[in-house]
N, C-alpha and C. Protein backbone atom coordinates (compact mmCIF):
# COMPACT_ATOMS: atom_id res chain seq x y z
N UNK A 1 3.94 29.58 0.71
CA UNK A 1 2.91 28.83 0.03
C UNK A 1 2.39 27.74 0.97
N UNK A 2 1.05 27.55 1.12
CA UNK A 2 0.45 26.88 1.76
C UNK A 2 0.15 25.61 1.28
N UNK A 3 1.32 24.20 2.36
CA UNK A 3 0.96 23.10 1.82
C UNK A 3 -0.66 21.80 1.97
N UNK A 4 -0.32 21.84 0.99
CA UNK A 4 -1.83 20.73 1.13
C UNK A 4 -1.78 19.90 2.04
N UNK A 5 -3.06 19.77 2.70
CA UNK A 5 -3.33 19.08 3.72
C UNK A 5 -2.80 17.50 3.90
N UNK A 6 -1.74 16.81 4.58
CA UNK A 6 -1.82 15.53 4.20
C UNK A 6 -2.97 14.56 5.03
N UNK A 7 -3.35 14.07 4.29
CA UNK A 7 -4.05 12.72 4.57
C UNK A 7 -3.45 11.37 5.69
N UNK A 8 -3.64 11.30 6.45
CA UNK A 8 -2.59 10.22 7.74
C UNK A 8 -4.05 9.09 7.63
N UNK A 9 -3.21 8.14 7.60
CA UNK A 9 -3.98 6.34 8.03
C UNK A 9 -3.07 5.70 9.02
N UNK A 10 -3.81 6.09 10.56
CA UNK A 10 -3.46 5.08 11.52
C UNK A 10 -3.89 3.41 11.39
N UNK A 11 -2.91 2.90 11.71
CA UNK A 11 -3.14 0.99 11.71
C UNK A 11 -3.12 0.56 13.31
N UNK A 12 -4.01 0.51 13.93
CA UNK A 12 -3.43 0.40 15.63
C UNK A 12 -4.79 -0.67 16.03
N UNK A 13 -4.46 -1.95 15.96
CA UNK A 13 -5.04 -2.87 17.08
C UNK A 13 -5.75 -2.75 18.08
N UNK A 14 -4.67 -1.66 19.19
CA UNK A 14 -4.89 -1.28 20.10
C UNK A 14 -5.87 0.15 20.63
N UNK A 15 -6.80 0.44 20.61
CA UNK A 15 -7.33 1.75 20.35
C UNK A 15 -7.21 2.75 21.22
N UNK A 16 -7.09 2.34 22.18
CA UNK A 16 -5.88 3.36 23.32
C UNK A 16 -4.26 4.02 22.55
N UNK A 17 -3.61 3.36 22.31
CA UNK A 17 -2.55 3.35 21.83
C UNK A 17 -2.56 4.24 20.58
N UNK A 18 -4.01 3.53 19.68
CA UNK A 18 -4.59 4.56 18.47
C UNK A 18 -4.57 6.16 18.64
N UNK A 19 -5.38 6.04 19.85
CA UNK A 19 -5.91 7.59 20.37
C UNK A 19 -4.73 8.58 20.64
N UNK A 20 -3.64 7.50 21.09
CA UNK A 20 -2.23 8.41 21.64
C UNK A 20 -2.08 9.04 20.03
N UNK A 21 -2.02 8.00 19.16
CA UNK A 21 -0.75 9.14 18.10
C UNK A 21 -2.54 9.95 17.11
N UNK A 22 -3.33 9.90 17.29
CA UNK A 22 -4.51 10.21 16.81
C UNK A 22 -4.71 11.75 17.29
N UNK A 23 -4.88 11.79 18.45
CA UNK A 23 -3.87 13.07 19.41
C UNK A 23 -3.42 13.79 19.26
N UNK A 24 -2.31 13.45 19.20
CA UNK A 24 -0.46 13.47 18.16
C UNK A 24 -1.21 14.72 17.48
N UNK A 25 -1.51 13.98 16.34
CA UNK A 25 -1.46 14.78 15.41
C UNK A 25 -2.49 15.86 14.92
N UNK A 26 -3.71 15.71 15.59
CA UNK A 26 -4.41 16.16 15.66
C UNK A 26 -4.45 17.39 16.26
N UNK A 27 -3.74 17.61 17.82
CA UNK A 27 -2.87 18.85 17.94
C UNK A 27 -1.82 19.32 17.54
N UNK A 28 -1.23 18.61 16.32
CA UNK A 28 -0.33 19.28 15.43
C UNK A 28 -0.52 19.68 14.38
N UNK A 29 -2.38 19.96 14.21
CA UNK A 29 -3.09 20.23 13.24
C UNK A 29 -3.76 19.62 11.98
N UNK A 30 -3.51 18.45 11.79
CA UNK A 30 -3.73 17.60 10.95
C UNK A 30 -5.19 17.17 11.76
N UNK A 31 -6.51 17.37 9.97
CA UNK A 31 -7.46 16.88 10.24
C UNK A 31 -7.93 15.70 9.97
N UNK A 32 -6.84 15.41 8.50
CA UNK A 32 -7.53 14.35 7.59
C UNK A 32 -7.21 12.86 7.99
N UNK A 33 -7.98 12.82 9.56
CA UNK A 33 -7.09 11.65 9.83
C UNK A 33 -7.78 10.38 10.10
N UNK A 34 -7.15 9.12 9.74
CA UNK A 34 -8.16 8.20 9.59
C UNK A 34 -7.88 6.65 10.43
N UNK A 35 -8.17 6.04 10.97
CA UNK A 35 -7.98 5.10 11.82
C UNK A 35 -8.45 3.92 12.10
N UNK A 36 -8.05 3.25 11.73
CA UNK A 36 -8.27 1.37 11.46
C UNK A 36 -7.82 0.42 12.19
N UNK A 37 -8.37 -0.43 13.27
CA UNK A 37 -7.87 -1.08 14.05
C UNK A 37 -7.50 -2.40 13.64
N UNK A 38 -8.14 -2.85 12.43
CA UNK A 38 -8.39 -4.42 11.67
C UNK A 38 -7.21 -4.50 11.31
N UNK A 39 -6.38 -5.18 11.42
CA UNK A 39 -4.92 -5.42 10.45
C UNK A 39 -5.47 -6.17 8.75
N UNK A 40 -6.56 -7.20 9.11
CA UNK A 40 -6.67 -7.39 7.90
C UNK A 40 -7.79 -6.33 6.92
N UNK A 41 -8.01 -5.35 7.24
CA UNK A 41 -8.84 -4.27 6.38
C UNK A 41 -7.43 -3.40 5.59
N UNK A 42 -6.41 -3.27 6.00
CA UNK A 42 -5.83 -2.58 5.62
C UNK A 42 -5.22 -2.60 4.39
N UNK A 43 -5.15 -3.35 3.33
CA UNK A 43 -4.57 -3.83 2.19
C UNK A 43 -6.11 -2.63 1.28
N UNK A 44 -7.41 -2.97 1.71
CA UNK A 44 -8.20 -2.29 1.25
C UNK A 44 -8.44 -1.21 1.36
N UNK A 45 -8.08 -0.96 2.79
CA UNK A 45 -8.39 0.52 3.19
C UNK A 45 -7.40 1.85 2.72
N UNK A 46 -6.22 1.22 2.53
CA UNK A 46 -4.85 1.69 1.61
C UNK A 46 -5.86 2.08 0.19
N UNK A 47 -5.99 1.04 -0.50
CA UNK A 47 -6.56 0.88 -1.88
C UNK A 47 -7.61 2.68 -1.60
N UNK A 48 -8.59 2.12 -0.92
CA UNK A 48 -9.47 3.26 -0.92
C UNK A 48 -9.61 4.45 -0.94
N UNK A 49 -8.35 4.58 0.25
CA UNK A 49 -8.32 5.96 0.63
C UNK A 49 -7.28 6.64 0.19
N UNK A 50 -6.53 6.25 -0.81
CA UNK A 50 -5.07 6.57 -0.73
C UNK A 50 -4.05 7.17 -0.03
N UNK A 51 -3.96 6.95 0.80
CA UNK A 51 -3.20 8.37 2.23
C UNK A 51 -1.56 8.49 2.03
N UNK A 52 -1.62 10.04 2.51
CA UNK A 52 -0.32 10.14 1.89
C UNK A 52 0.91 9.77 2.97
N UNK A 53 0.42 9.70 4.26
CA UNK A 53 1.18 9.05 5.27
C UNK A 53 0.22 7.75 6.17
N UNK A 54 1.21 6.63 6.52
CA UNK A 54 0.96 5.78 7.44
C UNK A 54 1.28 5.66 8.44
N UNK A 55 0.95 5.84 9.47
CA UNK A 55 1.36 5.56 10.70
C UNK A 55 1.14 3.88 11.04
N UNK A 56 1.66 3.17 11.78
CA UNK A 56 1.57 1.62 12.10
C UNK A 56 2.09 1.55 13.38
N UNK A 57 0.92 1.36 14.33
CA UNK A 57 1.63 1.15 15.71
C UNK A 57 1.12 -0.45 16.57
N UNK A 58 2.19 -1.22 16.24
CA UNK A 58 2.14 -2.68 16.64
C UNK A 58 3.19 -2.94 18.16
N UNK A 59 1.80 -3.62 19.26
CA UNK A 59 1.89 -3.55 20.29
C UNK A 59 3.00 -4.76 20.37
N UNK A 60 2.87 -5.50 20.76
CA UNK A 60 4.19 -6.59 20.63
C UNK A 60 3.49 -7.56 19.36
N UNK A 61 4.34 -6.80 18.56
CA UNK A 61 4.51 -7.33 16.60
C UNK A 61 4.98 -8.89 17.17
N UNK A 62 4.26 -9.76 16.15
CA UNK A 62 4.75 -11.20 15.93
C UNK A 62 5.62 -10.95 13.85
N UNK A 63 6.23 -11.75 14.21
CA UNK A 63 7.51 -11.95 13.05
C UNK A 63 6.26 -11.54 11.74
N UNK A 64 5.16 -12.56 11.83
CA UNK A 64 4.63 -12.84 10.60
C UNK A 64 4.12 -11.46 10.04
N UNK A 65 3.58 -10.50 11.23
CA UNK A 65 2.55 -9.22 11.20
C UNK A 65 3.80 -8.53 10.72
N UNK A 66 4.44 -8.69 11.01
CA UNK A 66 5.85 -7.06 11.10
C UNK A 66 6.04 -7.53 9.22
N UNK A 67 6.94 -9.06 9.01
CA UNK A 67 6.89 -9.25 7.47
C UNK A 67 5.63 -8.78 6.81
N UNK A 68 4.40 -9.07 7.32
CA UNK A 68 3.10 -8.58 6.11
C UNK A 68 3.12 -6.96 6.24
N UNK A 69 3.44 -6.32 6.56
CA UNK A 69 3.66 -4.89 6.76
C UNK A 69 4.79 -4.39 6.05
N UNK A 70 6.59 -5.17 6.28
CA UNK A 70 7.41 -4.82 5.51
C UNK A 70 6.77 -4.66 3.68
N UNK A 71 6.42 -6.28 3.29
CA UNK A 71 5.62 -6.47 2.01
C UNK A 71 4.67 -5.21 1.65
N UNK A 72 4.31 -4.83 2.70
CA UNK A 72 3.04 -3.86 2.33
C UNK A 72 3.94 -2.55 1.92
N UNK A 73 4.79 -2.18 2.34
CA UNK A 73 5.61 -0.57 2.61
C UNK A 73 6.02 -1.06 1.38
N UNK A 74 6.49 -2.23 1.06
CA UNK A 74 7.22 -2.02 -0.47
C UNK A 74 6.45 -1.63 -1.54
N UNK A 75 5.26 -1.90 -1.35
CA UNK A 75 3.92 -1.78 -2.40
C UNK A 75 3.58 -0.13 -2.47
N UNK A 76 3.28 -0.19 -1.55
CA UNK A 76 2.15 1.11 -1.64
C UNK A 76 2.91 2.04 -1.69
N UNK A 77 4.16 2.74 -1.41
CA UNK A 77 4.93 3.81 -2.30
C UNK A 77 4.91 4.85 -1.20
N UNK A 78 4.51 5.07 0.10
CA UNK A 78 4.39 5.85 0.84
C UNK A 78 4.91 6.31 2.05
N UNK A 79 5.34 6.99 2.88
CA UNK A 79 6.20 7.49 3.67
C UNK A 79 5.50 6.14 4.96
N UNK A 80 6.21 5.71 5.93
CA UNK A 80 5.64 4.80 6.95
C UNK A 80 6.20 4.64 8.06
N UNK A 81 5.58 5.38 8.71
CA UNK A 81 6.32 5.37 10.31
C UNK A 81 5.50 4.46 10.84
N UNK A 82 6.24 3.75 11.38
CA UNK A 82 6.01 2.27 12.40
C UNK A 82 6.71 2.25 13.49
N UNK A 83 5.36 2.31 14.94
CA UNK A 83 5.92 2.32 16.41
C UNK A 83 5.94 0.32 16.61
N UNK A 84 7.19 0.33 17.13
CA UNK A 84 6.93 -1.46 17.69
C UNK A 84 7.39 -0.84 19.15
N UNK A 85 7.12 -1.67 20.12
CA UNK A 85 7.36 -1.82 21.61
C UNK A 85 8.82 -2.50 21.68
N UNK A 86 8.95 -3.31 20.68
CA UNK A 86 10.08 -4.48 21.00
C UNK A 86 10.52 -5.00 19.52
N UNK A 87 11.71 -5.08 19.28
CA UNK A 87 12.20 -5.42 18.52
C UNK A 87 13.84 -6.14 17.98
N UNK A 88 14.00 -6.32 17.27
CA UNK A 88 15.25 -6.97 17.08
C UNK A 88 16.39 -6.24 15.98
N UNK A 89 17.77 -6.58 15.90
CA UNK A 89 18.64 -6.27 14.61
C UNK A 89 17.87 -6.77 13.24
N UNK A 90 17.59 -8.02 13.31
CA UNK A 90 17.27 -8.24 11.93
C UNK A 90 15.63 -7.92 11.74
N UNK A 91 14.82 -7.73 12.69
CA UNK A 91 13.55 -6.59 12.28
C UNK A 91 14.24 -5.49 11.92
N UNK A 92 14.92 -4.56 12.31
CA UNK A 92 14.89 -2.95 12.01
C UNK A 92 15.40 -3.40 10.79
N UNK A 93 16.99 -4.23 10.26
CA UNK A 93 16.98 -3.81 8.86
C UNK A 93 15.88 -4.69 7.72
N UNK A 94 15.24 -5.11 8.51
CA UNK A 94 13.71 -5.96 7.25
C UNK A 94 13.09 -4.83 6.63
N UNK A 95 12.94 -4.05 8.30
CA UNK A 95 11.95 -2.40 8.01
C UNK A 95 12.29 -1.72 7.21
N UNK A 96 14.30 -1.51 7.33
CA UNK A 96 14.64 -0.61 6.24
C UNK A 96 14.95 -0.99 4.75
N UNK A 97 15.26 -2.58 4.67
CA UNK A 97 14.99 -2.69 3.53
C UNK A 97 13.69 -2.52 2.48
N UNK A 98 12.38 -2.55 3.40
CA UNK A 98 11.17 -2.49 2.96
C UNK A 98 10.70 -1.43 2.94
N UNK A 99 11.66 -0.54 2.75
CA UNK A 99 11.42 1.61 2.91
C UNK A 99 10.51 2.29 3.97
N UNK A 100 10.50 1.14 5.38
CA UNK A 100 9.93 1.68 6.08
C UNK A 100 10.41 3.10 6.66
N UNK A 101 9.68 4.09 6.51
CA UNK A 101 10.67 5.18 6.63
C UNK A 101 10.91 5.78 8.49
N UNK A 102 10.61 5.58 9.15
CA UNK A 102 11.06 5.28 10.26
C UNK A 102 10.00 4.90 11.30
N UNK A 103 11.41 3.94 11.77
CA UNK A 103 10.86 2.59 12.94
C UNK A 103 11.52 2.84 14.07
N UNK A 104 10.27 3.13 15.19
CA UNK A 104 10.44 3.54 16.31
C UNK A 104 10.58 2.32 17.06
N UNK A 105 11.40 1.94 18.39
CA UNK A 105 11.45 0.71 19.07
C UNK A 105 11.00 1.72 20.29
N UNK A 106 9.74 1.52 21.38
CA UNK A 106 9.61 1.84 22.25
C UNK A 106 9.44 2.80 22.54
N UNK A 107 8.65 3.98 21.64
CA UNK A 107 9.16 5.58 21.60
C UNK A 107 7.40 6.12 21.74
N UNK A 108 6.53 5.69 21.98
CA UNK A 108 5.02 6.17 21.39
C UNK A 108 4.69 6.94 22.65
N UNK A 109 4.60 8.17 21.85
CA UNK A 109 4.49 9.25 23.49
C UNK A 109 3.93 10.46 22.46
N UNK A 110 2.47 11.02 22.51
CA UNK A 110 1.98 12.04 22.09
C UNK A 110 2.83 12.80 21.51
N UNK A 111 3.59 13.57 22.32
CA UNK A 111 4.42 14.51 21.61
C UNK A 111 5.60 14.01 20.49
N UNK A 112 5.82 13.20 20.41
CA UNK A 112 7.25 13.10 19.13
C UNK A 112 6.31 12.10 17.99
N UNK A 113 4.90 12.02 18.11
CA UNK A 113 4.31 11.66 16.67
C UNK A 113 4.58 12.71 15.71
N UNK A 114 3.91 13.72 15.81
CA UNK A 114 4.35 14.58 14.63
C UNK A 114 5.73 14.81 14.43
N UNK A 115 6.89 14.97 14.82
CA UNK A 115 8.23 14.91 14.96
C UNK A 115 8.98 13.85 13.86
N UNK A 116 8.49 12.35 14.40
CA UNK A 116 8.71 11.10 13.93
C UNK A 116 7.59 11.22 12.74
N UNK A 117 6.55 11.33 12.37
CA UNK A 117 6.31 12.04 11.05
C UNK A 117 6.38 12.69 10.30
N UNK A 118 7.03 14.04 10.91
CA UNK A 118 7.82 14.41 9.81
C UNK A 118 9.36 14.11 9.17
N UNK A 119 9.89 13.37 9.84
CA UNK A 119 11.31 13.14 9.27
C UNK A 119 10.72 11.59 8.83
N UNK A 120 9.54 10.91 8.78
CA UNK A 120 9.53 9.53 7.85
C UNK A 120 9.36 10.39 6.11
N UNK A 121 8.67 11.03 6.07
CA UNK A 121 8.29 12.13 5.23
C UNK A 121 9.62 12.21 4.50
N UNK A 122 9.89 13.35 5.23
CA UNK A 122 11.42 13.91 4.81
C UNK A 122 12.23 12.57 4.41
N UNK A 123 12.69 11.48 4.94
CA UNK A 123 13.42 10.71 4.32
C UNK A 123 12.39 9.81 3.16
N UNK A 124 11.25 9.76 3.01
CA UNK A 124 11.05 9.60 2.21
C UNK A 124 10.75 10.09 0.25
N UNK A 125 10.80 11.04 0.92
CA UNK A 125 11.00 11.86 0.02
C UNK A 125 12.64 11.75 -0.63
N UNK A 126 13.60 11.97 0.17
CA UNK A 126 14.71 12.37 0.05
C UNK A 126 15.09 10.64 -0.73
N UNK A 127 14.47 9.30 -0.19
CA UNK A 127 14.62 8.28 -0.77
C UNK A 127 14.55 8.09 -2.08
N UNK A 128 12.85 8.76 -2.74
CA UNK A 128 12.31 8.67 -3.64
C UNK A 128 13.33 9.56 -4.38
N UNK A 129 13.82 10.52 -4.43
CA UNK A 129 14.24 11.50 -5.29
C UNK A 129 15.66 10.69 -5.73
N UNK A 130 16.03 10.25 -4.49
CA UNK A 130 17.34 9.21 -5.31
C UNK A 130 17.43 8.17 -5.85
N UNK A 131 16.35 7.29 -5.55
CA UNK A 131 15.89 6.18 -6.54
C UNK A 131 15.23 6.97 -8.11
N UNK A 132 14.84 8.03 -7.89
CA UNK A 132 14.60 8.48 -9.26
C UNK A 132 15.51 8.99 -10.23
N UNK A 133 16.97 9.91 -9.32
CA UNK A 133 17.48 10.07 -10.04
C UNK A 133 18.59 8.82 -10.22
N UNK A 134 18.71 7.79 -9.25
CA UNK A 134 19.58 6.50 -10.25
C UNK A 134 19.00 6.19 -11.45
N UNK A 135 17.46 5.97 -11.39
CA UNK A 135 16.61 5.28 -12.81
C UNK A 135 17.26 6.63 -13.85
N UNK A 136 16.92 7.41 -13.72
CA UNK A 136 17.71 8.44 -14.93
C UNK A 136 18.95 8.37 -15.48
N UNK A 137 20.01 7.71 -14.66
CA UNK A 137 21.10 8.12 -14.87
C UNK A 137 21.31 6.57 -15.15
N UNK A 138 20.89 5.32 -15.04
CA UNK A 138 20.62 4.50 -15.76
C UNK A 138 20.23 4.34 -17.39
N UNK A 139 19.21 4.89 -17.39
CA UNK A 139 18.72 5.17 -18.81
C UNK A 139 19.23 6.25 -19.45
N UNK A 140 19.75 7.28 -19.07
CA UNK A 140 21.12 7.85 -19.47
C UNK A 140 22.39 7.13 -20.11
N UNK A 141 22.70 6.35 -19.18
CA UNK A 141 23.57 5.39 -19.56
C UNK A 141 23.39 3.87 -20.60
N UNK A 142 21.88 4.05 -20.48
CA UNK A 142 21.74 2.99 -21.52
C UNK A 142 21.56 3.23 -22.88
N UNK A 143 21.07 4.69 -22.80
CA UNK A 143 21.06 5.56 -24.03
C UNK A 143 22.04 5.84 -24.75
N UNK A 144 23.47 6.27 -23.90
CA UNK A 144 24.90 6.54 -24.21
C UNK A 144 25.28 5.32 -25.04
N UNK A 145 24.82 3.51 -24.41
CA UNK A 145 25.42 2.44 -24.72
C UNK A 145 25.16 2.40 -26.88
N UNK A 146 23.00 2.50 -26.42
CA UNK A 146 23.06 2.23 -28.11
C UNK A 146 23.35 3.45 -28.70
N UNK A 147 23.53 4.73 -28.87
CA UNK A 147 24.34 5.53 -29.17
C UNK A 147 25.52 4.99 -29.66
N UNK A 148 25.87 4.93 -28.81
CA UNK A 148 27.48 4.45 -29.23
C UNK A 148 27.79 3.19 -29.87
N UNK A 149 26.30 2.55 -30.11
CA UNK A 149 26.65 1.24 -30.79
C UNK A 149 26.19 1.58 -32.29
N UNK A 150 25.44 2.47 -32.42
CA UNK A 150 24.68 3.35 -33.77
C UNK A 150 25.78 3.85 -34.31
N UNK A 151 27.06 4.83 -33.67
CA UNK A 151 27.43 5.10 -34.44
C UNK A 151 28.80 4.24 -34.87
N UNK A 152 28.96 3.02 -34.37
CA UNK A 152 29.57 1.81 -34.79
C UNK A 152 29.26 1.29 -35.65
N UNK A 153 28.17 1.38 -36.28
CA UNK A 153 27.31 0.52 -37.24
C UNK A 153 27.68 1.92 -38.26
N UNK A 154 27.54 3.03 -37.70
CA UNK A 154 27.27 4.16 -39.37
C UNK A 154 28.89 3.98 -39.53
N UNK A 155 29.92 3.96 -38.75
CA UNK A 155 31.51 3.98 -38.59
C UNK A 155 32.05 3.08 -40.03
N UNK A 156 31.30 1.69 -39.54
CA UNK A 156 31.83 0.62 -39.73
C UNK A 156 31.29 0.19 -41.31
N UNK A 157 29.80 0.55 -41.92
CA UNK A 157 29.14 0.58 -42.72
C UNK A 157 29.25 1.86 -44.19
N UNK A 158 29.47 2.87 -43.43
CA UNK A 158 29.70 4.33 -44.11
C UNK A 158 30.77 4.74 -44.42
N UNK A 159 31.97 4.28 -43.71
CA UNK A 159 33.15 4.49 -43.16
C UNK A 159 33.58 6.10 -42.72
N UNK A 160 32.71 6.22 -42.02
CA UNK A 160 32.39 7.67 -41.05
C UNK A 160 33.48 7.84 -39.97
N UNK A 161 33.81 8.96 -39.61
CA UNK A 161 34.98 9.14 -38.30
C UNK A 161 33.55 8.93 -37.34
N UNK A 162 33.73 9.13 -36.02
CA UNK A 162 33.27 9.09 -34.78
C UNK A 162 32.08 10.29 -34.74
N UNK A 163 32.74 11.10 -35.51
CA UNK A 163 31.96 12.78 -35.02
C UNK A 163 31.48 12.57 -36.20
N UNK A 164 31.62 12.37 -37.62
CA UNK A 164 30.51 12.70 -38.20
C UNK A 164 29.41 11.32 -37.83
N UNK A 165 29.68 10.18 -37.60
CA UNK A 165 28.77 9.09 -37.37
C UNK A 165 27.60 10.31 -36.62
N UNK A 166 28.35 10.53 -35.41
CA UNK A 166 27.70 11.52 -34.51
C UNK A 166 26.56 12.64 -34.60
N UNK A 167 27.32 13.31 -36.13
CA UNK A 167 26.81 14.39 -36.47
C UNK A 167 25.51 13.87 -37.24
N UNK A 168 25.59 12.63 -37.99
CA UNK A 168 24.60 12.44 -38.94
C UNK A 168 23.48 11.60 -37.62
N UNK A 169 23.69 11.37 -36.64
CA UNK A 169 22.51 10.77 -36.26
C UNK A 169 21.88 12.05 -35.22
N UNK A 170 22.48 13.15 -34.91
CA UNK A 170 21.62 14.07 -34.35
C UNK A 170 21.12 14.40 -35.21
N UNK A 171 21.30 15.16 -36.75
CA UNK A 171 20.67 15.57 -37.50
C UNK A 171 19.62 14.79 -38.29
N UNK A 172 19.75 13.17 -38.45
CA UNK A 172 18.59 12.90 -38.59
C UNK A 172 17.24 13.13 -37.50
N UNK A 173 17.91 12.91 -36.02
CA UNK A 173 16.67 13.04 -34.96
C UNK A 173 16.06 14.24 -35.16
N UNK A 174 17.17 15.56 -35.17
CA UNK A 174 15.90 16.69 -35.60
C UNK A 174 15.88 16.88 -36.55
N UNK A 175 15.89 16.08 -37.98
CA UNK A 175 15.52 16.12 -38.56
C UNK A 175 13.51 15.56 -38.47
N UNK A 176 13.59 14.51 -38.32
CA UNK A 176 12.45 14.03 -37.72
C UNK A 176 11.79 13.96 -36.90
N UNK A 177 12.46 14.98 -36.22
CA UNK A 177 11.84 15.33 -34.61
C UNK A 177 11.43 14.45 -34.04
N UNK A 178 12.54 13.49 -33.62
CA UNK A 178 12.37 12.29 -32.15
C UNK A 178 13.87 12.21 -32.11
N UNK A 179 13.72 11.51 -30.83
CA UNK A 179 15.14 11.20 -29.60
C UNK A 179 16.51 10.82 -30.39
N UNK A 180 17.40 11.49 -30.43
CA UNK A 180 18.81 10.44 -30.94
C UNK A 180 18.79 8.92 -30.42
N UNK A 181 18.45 8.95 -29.21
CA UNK A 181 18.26 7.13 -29.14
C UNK A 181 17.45 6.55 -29.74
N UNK A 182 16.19 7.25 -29.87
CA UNK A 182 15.16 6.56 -30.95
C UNK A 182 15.41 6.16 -32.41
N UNK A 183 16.47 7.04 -32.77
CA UNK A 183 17.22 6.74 -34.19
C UNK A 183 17.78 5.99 -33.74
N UNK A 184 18.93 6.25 -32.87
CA UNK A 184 20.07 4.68 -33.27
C UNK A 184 19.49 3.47 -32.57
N UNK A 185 18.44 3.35 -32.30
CA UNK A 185 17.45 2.23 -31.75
C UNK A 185 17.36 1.92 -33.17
N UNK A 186 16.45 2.49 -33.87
CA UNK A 186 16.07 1.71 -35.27
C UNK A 186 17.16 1.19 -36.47
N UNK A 187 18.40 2.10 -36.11
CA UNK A 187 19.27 2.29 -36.64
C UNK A 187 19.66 0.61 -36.49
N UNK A 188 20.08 -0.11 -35.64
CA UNK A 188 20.79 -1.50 -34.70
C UNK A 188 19.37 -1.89 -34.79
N UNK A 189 18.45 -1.90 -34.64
CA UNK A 189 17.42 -2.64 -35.31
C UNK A 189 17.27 -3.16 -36.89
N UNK A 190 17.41 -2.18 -37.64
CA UNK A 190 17.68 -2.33 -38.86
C UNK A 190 19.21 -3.51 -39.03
N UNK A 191 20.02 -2.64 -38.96
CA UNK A 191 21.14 -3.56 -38.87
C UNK A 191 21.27 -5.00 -38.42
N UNK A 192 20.53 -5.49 -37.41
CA UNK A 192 20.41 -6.86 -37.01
C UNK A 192 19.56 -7.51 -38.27
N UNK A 193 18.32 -6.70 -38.62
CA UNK A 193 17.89 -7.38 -39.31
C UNK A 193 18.34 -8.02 -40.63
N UNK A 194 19.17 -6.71 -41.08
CA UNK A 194 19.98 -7.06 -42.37
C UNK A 194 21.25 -7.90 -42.74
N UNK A 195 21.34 -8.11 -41.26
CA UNK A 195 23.01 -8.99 -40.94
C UNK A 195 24.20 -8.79 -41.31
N UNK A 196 24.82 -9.86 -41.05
CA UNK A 196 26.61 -9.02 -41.47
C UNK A 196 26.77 -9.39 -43.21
């Protein structure tokens, strides 16, 4: 199956430097490619175009440019390979705390753009899928909590064992066709309201 074309937004100051990974990728087949030298256009040009990869290649990054870029990778949700010339320990982990998905120190050479784009990709992806499945398994678990506080209330109120508490709040949900948490949500809603 033939994947959809991605969309690339170069950020490069430098327009020599631009042309290198512009190149890049361009003989690695990618057409949709777009290139911005302004550092300050880019907050808009993001907005506009939505692209599904960033490239960012900062010639000798000052502290402040590299932080407005970390800030930016946290925002915009997107895979971000960033070439710096020079860098430090506590830049690379700023980068990785800010999901930069990979940060090259000194590496900008035609051939390993597409390379180094595809594994920002790949770990981004592979990022996203595990931050999604923690949020699940969170709300999984928060679901389990009032659950289990619903059928404390039918236990304690009804004087129900565990399993039928259990039994009567699945069968109300399909009974009414919505979520068992959505019942024992209203369920401990109700109950607060009515007090001890």
């Amino acid at each position: 199956m033939q994947q959809p074309e991605l969309s690339i937004l170069i950020i490069d100051e430098n327009r020599i430097r631009a042309s290198i990974i512009e190149d890049g990728l361009r003989e690695a087949g990618h057409t949709k490619v777009q290139v911005i030298h302004s550092v300050n256009e880019v907050a808009r040009t993001i907005a506009a175009t939505t692209p599904d990869v960033i490239v960012i290649d900062l010639e000798n990054p000052q502290r402040d440019t590299l932080e407005h870029f970390f800030s930016l990778s946290k925002v915009v949700q997107r895979p971000i390979a960033m070439f710096v010339d020079r860098s430090d320990r506590t830049m690379i982990e700023k980068a990785v705390e800010a999901g930069v998905s990979a940060y090259v120190v000194d590496g900008l050479k035609k051939e390993r753009v597409k390379p180094i784009m595809d594994m920002a990709i790949s770990r981004f992806n592979a990022f996203a899928r595990l931050t999604r499945e923690l949020e699940e398994a969170r709300s999984e678990l928060e679901d389990r909590k009032i659950i289990e506080k619903a059928k404390g209330i039918l236990m304690k109120t009804r004087g129900l064992s565990e399993e039928e508490a259990y039994k009567l709040l699945r069968s109300t949900a399909m009974n009414q066709n919505r979520r068992m948490v959505d019942i024992a949500q209203s369920l401990i809603t109700a109950a607060d309201l009515l007090g001890p």
